[in-house]
PDB file of N, CA and C in Angstrom:
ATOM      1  N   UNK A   1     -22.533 -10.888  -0.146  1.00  0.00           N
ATOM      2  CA  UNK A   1     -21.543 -11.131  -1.211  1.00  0.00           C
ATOM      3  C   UNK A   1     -20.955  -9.806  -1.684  1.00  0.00           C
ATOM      4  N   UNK A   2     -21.745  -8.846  -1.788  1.00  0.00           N
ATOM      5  CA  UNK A   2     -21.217  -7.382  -2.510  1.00  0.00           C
ATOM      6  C   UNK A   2     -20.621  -7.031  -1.393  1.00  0.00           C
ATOM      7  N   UNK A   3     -20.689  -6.842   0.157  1.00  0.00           N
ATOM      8  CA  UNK A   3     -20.124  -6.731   1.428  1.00  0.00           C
ATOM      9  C   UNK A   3     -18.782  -7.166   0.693  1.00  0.00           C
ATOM     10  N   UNK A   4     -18.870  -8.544   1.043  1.00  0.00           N
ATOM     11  CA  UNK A   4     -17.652  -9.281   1.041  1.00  0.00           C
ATOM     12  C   UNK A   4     -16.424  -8.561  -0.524  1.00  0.00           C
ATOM     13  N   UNK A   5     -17.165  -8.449  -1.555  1.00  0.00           N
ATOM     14  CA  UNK A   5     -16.236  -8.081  -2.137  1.00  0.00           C
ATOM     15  C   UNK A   5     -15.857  -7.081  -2.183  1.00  0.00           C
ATOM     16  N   UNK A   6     -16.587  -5.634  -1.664  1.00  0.00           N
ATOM     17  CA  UNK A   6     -15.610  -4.129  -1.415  1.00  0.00           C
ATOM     18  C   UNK A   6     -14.737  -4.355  -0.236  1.00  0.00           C
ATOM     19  N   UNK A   7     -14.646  -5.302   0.949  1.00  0.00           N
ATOM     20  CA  UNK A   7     -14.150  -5.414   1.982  1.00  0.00           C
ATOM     21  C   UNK A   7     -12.252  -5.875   1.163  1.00  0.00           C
ATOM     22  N   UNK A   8     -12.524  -6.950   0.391  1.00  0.00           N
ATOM     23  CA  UNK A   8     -11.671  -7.540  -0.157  1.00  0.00           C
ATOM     24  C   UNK A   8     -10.842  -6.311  -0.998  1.00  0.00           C
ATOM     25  N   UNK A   9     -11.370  -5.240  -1.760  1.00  0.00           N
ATOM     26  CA  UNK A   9     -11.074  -3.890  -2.743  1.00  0.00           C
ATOM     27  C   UNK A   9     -10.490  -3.205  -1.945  1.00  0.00           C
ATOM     28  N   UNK A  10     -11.315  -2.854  -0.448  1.00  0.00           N
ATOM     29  CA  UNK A  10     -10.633  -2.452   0.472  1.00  0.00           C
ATOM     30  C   UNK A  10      -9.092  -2.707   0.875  1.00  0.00           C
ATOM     31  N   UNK A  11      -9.037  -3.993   1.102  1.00  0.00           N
ATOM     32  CA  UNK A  11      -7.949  -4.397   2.051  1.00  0.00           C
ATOM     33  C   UNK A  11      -6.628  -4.714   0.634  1.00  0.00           C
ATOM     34  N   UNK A  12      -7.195  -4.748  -0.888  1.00  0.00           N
ATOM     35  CA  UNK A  12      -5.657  -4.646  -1.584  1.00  0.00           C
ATOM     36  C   UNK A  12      -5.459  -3.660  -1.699  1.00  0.00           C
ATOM     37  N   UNK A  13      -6.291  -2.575  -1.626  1.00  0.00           N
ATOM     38  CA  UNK A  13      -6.230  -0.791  -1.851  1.00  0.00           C
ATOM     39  C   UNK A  13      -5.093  -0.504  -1.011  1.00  0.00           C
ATOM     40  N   UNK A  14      -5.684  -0.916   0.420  1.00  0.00           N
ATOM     41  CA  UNK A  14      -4.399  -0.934   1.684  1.00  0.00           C
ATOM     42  C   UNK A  14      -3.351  -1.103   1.158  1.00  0.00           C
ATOM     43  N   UNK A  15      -3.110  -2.845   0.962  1.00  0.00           N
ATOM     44  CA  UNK A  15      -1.958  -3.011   0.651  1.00  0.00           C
ATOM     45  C   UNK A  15      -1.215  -2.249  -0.303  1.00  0.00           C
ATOM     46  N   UNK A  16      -1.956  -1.883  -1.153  1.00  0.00           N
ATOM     47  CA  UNK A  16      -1.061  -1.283  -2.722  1.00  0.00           C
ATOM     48  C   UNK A  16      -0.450   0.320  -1.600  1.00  0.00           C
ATOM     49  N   UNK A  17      -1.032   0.953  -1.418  1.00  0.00           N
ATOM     50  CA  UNK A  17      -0.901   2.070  -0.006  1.00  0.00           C
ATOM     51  C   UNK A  17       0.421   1.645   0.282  1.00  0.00           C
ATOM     52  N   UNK A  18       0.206   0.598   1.369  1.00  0.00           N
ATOM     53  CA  UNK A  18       1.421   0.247   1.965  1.00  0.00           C
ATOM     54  C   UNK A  18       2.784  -0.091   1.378  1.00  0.00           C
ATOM     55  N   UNK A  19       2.253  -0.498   0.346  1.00  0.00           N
ATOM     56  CA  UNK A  19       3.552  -0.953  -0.364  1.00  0.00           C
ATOM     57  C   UNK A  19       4.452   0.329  -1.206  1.00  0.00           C
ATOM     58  N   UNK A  20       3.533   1.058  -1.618  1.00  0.00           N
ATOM     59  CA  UNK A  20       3.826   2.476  -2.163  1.00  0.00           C
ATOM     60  C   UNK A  20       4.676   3.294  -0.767  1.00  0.00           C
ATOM     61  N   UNK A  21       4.459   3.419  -0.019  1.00  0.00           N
ATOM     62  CA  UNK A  21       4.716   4.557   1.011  1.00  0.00           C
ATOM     63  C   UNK A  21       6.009   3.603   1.458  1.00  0.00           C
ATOM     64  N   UNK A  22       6.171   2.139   1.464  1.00  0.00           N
ATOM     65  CA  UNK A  22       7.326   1.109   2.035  1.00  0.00           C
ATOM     66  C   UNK A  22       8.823   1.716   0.441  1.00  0.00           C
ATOM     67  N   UNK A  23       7.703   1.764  -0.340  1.00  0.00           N
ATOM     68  CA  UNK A  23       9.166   2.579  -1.998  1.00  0.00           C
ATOM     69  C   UNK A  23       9.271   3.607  -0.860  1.00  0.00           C
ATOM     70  N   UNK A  24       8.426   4.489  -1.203  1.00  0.00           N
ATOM     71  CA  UNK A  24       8.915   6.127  -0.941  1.00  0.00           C
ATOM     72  C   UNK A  24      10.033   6.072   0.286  1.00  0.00           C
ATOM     73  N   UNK A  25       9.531   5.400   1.275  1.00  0.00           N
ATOM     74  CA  UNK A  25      10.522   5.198   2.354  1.00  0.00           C
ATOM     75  C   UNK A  25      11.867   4.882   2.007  1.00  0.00           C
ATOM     76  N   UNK A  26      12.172   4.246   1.158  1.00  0.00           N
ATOM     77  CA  UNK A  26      13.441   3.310   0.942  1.00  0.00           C
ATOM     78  C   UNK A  26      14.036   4.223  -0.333  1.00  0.00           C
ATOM     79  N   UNK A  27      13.366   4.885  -0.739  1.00  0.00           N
ATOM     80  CA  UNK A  27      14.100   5.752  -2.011  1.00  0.00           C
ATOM     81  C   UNK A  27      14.621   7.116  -0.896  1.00  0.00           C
ATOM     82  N   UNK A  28      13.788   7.639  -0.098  1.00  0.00           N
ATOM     83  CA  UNK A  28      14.190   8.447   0.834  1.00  0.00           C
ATOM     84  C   UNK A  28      15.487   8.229   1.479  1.00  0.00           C
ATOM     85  N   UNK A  29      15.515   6.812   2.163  1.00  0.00           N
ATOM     86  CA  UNK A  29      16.667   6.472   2.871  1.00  0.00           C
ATOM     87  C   UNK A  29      17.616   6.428   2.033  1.00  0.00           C
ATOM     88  N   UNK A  30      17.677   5.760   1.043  1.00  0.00           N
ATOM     89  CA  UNK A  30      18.859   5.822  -0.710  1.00  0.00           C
ATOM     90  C   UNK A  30      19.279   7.278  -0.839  1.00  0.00           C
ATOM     91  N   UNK A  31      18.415   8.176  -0.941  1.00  0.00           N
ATOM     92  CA  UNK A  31      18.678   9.305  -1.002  1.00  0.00           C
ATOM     93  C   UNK A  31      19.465   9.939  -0.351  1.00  0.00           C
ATOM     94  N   UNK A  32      19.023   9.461   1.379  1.00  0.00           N
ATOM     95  CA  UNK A  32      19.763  10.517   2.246  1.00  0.00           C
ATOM     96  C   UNK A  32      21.379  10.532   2.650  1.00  0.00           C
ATOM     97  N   UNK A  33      21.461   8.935   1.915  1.00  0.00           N
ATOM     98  CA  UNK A  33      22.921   8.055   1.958  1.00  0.00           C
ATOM     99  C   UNK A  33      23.746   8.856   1.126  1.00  0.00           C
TER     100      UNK A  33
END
């Protein structure tokens, strides 16, 4: 059960990651326009 729930901490950590670096990308491209 404690497995299971850092696995889960893990994988929104990712996402929040991904979603952060998917802004930076798109403010970059805004930018370079």
């Amino acid at each position: 059960v404690v497995a299971y729930g850092f696995i889960r901490k893990t994988r929104a950590l990712q996402h929040f990651q991904i979603h952060q670096l998917n802004l930076f990308r798109t403010a970059v491209r805004l930018r370079g326009d």
